[in-house]
C-alpha atoms as a PDB file:
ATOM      1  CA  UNK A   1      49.569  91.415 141.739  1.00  0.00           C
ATOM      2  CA  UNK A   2      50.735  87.914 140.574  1.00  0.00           C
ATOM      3  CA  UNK A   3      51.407  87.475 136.936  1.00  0.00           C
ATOM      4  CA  UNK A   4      50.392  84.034 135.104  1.00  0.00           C
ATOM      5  CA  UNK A   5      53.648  81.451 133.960  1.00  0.00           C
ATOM      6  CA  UNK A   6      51.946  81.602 130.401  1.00  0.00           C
ATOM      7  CA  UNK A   7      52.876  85.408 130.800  1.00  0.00           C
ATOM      8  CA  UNK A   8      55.924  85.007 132.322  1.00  0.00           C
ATOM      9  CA  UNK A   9      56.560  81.942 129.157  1.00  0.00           C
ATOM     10  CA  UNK A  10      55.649  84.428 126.381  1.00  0.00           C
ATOM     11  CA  UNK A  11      57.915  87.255 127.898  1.00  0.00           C
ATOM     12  CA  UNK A  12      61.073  84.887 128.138  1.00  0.00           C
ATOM     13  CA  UNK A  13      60.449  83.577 124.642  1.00  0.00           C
ATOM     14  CA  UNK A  14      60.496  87.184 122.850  1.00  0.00           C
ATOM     15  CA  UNK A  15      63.899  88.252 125.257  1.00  0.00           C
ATOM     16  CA  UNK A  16      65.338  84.788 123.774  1.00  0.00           C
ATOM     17  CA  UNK A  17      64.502  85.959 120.014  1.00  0.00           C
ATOM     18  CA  UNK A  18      65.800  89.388 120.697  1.00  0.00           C
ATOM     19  CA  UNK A  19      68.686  87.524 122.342  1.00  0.00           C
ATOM     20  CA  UNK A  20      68.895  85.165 119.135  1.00  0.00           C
ATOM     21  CA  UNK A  21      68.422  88.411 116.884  1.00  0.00           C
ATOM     22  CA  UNK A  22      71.719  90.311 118.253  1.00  0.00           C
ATOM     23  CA  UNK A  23      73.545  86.948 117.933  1.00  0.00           C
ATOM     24  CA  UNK A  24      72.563  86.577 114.195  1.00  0.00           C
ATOM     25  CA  UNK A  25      73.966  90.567 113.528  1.00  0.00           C
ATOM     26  CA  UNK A  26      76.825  89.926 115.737  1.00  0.00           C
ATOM     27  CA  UNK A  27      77.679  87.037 113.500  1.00  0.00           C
ATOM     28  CA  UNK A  28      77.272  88.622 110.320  1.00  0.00           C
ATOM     29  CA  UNK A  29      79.435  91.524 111.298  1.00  0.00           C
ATOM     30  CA  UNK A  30      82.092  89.826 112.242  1.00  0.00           C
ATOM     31  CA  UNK A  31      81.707  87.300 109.765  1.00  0.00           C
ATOM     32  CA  UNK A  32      82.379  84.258 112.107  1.00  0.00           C
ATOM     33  CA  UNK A  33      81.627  82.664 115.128  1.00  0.00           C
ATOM     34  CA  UNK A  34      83.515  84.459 117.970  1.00  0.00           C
ATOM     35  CA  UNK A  35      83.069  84.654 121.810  1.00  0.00           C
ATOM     36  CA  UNK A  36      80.279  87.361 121.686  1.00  0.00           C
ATOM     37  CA  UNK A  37      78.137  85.347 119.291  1.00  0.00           C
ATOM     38  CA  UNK A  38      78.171  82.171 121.229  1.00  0.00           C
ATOM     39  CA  UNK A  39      77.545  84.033 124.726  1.00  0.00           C
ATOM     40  CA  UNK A  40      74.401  85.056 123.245  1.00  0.00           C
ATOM     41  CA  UNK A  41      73.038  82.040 121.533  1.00  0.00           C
ATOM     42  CA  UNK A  42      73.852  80.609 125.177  1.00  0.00           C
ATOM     43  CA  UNK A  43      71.750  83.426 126.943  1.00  0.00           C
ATOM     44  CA  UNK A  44      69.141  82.469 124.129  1.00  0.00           C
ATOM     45  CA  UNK A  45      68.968  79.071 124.692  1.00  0.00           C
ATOM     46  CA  UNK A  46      68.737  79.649 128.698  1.00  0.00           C
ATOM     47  CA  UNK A  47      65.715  81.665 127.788  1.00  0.00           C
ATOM     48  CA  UNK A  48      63.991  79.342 126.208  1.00  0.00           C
ATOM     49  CA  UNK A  49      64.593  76.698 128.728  1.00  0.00           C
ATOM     50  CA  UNK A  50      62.939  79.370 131.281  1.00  0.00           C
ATOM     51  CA  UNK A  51      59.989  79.525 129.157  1.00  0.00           C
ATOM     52  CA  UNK A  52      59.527  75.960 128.191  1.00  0.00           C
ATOM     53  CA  UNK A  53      59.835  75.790 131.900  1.00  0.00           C
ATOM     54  CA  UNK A  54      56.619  78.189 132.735  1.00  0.00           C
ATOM     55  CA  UNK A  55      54.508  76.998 129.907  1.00  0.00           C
ATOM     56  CA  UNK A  56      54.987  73.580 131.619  1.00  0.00           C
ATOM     57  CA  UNK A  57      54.175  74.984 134.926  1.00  0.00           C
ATOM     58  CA  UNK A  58      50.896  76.798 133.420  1.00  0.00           C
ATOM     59  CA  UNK A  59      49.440  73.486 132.029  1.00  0.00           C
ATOM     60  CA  UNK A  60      50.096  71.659 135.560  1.00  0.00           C
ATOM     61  CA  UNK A  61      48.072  74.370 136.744  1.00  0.00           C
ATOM     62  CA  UNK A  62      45.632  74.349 134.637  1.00  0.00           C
ATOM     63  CA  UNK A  63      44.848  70.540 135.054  1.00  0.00           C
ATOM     64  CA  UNK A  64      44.530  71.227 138.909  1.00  0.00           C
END
């Protein structure tokens, strides 16, 4: 069973809010920017790229 890239899109876009989410708490608790913080807004930001990535790939299939 083969899963859609729109799927696979929407599924990397909520891990890079959730990703995005800890990042904001982890910033707030430690009141600064530290190492933690920034490895997760990095993680985020891969995310996203991942699901820009698939929501691309869904509209080139779509136009096939």
């Amino acid at each position: 069973m083969t899963r859609s890239p729109r799927f696979f899109g929407f599924l990397y876009f909520f891990i890079a809010t959730v990703f995005v989410y800890f990042a904001i708490q982890q910033n707030n608790r430690t009141e600064g920017w530290d190492f933690f913080t920034i490895l997760l807004m990095s993680v985020a930001a891969i995310d996203y790229m991942i699901g820009f990535r698939y929501f691309s790939l869904a509209s080139k299939q779509k136009k096939k």
